[in-house]
C-alpha atoms as a PDB file:
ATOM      1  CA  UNK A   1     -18.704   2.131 -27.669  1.00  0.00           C
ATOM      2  CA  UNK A   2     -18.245   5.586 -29.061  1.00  0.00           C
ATOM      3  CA  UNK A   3     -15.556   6.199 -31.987  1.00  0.00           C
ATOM      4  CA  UNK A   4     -13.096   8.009 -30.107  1.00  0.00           C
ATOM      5  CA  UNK A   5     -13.122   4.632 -27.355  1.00  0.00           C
ATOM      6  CA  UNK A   6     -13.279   2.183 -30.109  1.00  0.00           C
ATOM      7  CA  UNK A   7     -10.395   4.013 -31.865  1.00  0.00           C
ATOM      8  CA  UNK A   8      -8.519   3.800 -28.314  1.00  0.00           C
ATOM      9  CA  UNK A   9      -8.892   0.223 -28.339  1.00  0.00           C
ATOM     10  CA  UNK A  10      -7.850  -0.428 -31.437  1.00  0.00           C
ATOM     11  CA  UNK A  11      -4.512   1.595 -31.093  1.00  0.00           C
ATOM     12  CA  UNK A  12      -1.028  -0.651 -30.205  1.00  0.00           C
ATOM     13  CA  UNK A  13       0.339  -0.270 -26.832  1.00  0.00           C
ATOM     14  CA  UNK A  14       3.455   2.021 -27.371  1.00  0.00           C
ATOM     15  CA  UNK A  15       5.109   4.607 -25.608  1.00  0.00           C
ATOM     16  CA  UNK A  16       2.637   7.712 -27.225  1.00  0.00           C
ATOM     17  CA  UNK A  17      -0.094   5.435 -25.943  1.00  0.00           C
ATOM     18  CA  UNK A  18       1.481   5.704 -22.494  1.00  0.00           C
ATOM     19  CA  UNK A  19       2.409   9.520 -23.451  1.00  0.00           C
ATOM     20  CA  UNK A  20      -1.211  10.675 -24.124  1.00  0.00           C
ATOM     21  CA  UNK A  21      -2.250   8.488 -20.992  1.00  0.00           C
ATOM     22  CA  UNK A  22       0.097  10.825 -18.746  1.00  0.00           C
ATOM     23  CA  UNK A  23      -1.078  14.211 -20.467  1.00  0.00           C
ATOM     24  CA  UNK A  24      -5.126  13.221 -20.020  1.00  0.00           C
ATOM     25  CA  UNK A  25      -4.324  12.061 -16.480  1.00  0.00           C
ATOM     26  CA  UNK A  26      -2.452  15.289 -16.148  1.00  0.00           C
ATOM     27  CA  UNK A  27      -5.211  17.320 -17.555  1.00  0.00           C
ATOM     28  CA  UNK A  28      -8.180  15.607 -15.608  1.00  0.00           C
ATOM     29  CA  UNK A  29      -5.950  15.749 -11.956  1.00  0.00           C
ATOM     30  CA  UNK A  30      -5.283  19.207 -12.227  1.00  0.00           C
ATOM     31  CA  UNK A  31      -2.861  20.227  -9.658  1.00  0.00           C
ATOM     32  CA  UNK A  32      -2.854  17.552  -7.676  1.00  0.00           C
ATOM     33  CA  UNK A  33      -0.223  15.774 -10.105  1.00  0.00           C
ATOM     34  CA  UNK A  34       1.391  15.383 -12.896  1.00  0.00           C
ATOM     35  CA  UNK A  35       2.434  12.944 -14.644  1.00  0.00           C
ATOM     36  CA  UNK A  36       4.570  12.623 -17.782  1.00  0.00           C
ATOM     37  CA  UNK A  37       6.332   9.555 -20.021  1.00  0.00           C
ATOM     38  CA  UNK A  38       9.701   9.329 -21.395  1.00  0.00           C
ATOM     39  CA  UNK A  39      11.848   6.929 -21.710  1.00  0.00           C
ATOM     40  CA  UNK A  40      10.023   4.431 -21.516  1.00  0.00           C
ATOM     41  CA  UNK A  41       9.393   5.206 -18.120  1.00  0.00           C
ATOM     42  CA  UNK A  42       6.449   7.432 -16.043  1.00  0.00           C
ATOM     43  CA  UNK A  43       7.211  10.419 -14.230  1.00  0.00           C
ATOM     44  CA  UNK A  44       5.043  11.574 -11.337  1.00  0.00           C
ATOM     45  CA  UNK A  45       5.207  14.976  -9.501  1.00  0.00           C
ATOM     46  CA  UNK A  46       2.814  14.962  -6.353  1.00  0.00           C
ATOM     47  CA  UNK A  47       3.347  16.404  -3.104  1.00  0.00           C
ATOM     48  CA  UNK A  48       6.546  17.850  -3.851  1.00  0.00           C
ATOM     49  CA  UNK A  49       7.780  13.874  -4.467  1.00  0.00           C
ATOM     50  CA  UNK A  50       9.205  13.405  -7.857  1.00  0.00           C
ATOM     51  CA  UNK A  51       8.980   9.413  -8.895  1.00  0.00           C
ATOM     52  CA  UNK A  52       9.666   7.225 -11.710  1.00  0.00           C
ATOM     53  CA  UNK A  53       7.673   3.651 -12.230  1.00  0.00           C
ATOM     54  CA  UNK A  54       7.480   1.329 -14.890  1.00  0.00           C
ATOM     55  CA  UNK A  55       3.822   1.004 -14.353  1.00  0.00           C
ATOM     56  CA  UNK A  56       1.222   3.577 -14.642  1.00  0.00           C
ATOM     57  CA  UNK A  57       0.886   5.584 -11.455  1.00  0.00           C
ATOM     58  CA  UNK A  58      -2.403   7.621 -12.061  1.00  0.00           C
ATOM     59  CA  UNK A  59      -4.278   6.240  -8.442  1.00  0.00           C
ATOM     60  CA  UNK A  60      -1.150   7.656  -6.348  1.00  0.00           C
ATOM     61  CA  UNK A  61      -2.684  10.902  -5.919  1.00  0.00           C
ATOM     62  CA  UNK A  62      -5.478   9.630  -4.656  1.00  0.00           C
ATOM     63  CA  UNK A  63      -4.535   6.832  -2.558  1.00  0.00           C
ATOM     64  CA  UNK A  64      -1.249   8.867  -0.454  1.00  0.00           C
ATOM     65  CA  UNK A  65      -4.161  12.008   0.009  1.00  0.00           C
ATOM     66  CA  UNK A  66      -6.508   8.663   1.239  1.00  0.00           C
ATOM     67  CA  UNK A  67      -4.555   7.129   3.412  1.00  0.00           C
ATOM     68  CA  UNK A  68      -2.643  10.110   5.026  1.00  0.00           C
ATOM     69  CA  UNK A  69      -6.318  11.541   5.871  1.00  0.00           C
ATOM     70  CA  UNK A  70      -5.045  11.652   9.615  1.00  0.00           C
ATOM     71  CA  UNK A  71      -1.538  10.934   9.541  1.00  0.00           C
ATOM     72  CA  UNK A  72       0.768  13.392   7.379  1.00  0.00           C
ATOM     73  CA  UNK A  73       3.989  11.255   6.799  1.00  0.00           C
ATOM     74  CA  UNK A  74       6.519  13.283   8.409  1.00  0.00           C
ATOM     75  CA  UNK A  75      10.496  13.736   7.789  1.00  0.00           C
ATOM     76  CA  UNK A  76      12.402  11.569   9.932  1.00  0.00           C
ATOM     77  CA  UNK A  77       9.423   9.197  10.270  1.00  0.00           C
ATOM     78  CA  UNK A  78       9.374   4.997  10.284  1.00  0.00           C
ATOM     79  CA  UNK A  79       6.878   3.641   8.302  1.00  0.00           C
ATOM     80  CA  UNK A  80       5.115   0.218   7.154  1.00  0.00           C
ATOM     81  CA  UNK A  81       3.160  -0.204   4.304  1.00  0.00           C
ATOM     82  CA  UNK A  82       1.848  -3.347   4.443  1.00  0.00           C
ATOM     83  CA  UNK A  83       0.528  -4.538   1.390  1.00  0.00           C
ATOM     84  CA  UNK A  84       2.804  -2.932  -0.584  1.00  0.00           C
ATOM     85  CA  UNK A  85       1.101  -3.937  -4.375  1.00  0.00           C
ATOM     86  CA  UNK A  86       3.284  -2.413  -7.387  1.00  0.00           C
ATOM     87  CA  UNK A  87       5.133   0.345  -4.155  1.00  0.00           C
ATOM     88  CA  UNK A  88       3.503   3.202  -5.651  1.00  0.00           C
ATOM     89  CA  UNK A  89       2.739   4.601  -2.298  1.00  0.00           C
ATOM     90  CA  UNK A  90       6.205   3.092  -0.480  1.00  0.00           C
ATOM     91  CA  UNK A  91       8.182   5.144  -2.744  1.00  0.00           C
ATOM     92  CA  UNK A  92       5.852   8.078  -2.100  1.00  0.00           C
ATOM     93  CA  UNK A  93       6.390   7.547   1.840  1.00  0.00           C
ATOM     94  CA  UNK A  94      10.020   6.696   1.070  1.00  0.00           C
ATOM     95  CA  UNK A  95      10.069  10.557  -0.637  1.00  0.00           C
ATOM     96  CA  UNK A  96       8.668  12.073   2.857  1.00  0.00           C
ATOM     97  CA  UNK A  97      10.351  10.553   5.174  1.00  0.00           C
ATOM     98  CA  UNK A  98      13.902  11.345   4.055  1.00  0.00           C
ATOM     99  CA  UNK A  99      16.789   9.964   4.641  1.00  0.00           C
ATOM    100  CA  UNK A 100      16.649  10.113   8.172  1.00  0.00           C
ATOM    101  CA  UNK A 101      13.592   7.741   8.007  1.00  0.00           C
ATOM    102  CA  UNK A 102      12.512   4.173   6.958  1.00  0.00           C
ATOM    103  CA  UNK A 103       9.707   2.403   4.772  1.00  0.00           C
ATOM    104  CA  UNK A 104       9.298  -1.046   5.288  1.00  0.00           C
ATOM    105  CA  UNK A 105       7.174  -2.553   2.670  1.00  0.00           C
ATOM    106  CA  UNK A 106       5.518  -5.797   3.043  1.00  0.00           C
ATOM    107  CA  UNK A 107       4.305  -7.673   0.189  1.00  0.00           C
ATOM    108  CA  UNK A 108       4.179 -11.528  -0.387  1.00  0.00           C
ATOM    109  CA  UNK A 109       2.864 -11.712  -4.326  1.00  0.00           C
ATOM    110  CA  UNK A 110       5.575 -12.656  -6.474  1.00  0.00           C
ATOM    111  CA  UNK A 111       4.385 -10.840  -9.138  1.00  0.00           C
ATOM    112  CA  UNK A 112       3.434  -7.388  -7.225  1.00  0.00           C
ATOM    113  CA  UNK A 113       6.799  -7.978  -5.614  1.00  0.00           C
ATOM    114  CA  UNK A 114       8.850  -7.972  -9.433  1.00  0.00           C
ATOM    115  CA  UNK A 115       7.105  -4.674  -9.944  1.00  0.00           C
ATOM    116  CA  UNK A 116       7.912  -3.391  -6.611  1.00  0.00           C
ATOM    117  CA  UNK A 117      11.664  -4.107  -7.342  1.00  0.00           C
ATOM    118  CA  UNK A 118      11.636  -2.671 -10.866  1.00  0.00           C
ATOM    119  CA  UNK A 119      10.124   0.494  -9.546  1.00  0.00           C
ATOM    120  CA  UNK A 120      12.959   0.745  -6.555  1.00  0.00           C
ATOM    121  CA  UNK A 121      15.355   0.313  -9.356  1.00  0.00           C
ATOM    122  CA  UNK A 122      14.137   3.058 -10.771  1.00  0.00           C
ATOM    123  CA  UNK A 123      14.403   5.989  -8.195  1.00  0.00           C
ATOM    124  CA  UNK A 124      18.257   4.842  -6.924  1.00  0.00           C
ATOM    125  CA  UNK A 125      17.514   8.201  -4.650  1.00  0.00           C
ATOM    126  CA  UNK A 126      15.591   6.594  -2.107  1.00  0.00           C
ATOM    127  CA  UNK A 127      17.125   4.150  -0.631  1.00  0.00           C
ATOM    128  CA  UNK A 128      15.418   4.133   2.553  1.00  0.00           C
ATOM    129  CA  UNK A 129      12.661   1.271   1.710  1.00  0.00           C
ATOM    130  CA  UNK A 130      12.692  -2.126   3.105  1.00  0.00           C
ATOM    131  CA  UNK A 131      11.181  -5.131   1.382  1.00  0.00           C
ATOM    132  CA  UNK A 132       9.664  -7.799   3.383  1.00  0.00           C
ATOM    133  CA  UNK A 133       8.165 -11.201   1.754  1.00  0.00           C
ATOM    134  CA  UNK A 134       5.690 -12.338   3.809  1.00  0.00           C
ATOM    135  CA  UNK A 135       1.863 -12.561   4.443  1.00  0.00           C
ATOM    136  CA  UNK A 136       1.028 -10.275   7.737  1.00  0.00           C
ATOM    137  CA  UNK A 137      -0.781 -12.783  10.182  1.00  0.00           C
ATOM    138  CA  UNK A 138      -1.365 -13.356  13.931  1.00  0.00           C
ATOM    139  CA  UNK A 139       1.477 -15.995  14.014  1.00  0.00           C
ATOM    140  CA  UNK A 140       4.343 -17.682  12.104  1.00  0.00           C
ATOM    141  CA  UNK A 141       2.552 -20.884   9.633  1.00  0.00           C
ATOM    142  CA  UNK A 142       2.518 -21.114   6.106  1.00  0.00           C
ATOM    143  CA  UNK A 143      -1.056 -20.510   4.371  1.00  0.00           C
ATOM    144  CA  UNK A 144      -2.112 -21.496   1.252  1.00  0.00           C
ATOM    145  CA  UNK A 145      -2.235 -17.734  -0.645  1.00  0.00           C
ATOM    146  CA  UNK A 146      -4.573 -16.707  -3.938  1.00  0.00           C
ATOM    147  CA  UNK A 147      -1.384 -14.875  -6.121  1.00  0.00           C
ATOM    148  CA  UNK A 148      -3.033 -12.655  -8.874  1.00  0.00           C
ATOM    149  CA  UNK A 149      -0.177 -10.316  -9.403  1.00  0.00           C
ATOM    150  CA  UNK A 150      -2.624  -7.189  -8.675  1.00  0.00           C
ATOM    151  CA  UNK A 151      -3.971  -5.620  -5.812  1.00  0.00           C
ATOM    152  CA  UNK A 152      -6.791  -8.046  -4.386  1.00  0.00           C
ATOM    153  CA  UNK A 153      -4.300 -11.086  -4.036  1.00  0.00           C
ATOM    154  CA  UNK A 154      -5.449 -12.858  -0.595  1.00  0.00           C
ATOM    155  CA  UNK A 155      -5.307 -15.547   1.525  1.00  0.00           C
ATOM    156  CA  UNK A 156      -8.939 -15.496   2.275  1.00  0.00           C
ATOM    157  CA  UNK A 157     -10.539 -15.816  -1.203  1.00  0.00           C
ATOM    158  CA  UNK A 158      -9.757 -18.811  -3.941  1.00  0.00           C
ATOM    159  CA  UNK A 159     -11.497 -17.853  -7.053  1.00  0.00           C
ATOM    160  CA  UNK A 160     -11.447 -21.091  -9.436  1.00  0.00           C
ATOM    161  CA  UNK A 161      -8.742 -21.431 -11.932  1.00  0.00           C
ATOM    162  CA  UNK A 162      -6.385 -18.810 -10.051  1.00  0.00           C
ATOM    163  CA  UNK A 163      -2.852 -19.675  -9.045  1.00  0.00           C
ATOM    164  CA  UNK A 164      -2.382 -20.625  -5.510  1.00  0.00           C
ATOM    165  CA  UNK A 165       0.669 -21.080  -3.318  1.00  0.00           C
ATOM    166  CA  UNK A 166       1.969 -22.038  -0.367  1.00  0.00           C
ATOM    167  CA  UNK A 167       3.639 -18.498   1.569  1.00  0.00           C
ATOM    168  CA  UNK A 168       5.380 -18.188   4.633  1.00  0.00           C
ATOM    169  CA  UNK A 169       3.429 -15.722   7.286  1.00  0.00           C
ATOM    170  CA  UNK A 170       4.758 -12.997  10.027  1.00  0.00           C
ATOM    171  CA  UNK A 171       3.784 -10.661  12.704  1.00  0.00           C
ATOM    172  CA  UNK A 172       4.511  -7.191  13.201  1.00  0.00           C
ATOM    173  CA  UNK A 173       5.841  -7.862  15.651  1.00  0.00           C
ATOM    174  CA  UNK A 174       7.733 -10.128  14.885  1.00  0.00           C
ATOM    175  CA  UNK A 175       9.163  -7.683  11.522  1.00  0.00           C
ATOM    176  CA  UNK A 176       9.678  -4.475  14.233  1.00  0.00           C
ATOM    177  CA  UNK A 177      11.798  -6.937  16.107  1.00  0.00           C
ATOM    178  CA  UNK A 178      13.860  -8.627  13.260  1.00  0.00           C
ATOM    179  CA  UNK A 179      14.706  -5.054  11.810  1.00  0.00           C
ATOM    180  CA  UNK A 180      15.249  -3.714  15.524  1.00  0.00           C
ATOM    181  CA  UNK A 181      13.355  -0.859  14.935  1.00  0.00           C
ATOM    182  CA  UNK A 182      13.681   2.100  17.973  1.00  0.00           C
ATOM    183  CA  UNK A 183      10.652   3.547  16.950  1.00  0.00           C
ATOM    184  CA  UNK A 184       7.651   3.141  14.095  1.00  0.00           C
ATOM    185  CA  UNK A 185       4.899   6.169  13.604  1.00  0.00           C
ATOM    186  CA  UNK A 186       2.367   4.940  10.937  1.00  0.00           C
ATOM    187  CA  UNK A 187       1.130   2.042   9.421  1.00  0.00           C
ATOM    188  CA  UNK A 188      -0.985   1.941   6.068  1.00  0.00           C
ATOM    189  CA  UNK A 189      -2.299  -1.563   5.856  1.00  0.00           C
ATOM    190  CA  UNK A 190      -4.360  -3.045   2.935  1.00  0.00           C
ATOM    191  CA  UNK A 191      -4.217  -6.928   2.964  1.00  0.00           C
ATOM    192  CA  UNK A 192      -7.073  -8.142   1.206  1.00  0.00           C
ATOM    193  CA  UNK A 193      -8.942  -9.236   4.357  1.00  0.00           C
ATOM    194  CA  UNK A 194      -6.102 -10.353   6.878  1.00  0.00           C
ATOM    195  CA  UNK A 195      -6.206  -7.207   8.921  1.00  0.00           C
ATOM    196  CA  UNK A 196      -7.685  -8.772  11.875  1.00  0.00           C
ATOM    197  CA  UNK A 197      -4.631 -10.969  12.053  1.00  0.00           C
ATOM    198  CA  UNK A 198      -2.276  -8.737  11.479  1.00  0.00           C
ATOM    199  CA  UNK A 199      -3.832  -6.428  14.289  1.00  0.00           C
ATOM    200  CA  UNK A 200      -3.481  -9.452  16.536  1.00  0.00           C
ATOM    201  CA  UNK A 201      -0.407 -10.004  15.465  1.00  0.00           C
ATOM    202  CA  UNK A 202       0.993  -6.846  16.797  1.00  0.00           C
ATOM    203  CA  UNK A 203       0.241  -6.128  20.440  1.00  0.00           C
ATOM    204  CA  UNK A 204       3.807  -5.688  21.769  1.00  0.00           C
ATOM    205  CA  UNK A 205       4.746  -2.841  18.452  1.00  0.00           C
ATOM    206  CA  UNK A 206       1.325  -1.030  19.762  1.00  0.00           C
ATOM    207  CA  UNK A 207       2.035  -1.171  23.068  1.00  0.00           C
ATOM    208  CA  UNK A 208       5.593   0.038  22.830  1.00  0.00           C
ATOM    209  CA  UNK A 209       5.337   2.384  19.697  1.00  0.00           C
ATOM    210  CA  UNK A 210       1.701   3.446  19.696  1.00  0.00           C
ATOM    211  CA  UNK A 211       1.665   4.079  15.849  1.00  0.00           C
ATOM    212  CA  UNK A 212      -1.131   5.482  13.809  1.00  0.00           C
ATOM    213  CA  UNK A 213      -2.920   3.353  11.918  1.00  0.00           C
ATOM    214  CA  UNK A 214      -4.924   3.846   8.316  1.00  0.00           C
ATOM    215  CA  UNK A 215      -6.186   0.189   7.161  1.00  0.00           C
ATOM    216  CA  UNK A 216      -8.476  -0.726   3.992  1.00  0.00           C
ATOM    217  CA  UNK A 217     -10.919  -2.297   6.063  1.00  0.00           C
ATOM    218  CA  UNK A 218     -13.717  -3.139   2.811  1.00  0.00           C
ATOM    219  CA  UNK A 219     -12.618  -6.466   2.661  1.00  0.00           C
ATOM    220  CA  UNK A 220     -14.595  -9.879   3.164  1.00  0.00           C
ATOM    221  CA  UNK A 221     -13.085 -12.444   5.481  1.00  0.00           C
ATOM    222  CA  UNK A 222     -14.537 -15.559   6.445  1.00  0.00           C
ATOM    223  CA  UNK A 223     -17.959 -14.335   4.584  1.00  0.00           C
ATOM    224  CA  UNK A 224     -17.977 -11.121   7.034  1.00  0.00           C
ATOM    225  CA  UNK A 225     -16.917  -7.198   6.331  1.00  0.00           C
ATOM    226  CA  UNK A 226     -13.809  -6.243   8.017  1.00  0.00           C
ATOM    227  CA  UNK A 227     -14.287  -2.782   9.189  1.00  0.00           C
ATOM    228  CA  UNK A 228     -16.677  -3.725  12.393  1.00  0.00           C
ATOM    229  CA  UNK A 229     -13.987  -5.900  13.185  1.00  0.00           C
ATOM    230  CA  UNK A 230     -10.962  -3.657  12.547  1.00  0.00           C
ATOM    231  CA  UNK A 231     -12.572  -0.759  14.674  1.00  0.00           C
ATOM    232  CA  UNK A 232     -13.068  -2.663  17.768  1.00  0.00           C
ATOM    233  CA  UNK A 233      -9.605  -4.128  17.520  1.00  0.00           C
ATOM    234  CA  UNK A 234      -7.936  -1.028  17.386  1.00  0.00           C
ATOM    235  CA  UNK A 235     -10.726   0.389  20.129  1.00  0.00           C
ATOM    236  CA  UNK A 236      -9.392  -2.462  21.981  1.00  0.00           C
ATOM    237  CA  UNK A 237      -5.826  -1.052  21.676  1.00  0.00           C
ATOM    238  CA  UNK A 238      -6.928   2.724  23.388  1.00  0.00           C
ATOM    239  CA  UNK A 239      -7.113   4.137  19.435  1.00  0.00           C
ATOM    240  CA  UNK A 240      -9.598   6.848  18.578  1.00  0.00           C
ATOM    241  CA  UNK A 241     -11.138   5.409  15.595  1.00  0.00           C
ATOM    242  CA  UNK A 242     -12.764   6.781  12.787  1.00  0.00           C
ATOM    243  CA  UNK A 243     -13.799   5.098   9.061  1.00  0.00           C
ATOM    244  CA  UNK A 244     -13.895   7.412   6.295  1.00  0.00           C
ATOM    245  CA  UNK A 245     -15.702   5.715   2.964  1.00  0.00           C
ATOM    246  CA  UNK A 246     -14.974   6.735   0.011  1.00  0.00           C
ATOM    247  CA  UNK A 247     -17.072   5.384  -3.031  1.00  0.00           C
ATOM    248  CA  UNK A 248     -17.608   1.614  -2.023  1.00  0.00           C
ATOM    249  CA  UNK A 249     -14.182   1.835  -0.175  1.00  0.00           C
ATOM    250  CA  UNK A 250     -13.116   2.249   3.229  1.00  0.00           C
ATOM    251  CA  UNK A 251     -10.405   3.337   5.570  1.00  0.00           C
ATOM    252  CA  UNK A 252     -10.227   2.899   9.248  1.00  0.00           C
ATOM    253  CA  UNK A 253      -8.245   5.722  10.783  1.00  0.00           C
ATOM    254  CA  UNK A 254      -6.745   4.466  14.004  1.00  0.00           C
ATOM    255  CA  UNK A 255      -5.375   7.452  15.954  1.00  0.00           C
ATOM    256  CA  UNK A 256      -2.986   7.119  19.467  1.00  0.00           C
ATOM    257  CA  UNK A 257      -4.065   9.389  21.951  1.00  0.00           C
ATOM    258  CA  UNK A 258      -1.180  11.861  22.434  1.00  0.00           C
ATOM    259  CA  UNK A 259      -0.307  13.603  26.010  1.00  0.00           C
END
């Protein structure tokens, strides 16, 4: 470790920690972002969206330019962002769509979902976002669930020692019907390998709505790779389908036809 890291490592957590974090970030992004902290609280300006979180927010940038690569979130528009993590990028989609529009965010970690409710609380401006408890599946069960309180929580891997639970499951479909939604446009999904279920889980939304799709499809489920999987499903569906890697990452692009 060189000085300046070991220095870093040695310094308390306080808010010019969190300050000098923002400015680097800031620095290194250029002007794809910036980010700032006061108050206790970070301040992100990206995409002409100005948010506030609790949490550090450096990966926005990169995830809403990922996951948008064939689907600009539009004014007006509904969206789901299922696996919704800390709702970095639902308050990002909440920021495009207006308030004409609608974010639902889906999220079943208790944890994640504490953060996700903190960081609403913090931008009272957009109150177009929807929270939904629930693991997306191809049916309503309950499933025994792997809650980390990060990102990779799943109901398809059990490390040893980690906290599991007992969660309630939905559909798409069955969420587009409960909220009576009259239309739905895009869909970012990231669910720690239950995208195949959740793509079964949503023939009548597809059929009616025809949304575009952008799902994390690097997961392992059942001991298999999603994205072979995820592709034919939504070829299955009439989608023009495309997977864009990036690093050891992946997103399948699932694109309607349009007329």
């Amino acid at each position: 470790m060189n000085p300046v890291s070991y220095l870093w490592s040695r310094t308390p957590e306080s808010g010019a920690k969190n300050w000098l974090r923002a400015f680097a970030h800031s620095r290194k992004i250029g002007d794809a972002a910036n980010f700032s902290f006061r108050g206790g609280v970070f301040r992100t300006d990206v995409d002409h969206a100005r948010l506030r979180t609790s949490d550090h927010p450096f990966l926005l940038p990169a995830a809403q330019s990922q996951y948008q690569g064939r689907h600009k979130v539009r004014d007006g528009e509904v969206v789901i962002d299922a696996g919704a993590f800390n709702g970095h990028l639902s308050l990002y989609f909440a920021s495009q769509v207006g308030d004409r529009g609608l974010v639902i965010a889906i999220e079943p970690d208790q944890g994640n979902l504490r953060q996700v409710r903190a960081n609403l609380e913090l931008n009272p401006n957009l109150r177009n976002v929807r929270l939904v408890e629930a693991i997306l599946w191809d049916r309503l069960d309950t499933v025994e669930f792997c809650e980390q309180g990060t990102g990779a929580s799943s109901a398809f891997w059990m490390p040893e020692g980690e906290v599991r639970a007992q969660k309630e499951t939905t559909t798409l479909d069955n969420v587009v019907s409960d909220l009576n939604l009259s239309r739905l446009d895009f869909i970012k999904m990231d669910i720690e390998g239950a995208e195949i279920k959740a793509l079964a889980g949503a023939q009548k939304t597809i059929e009616k709505f025809r949304p575009d799709f952008a799902i994390g499809s690097y997961h392992i489920a059942d001991g298999k790779q999603t994205r072979p999987y995820v592709e034919r499903a939504l070829r299955d569906y009439g989608y023009d389908v495309e997977t864009i890697f990036f690093g050891k990452e992946c997103i399948t692009f699932g694109t309607a036809p349009r007329d």
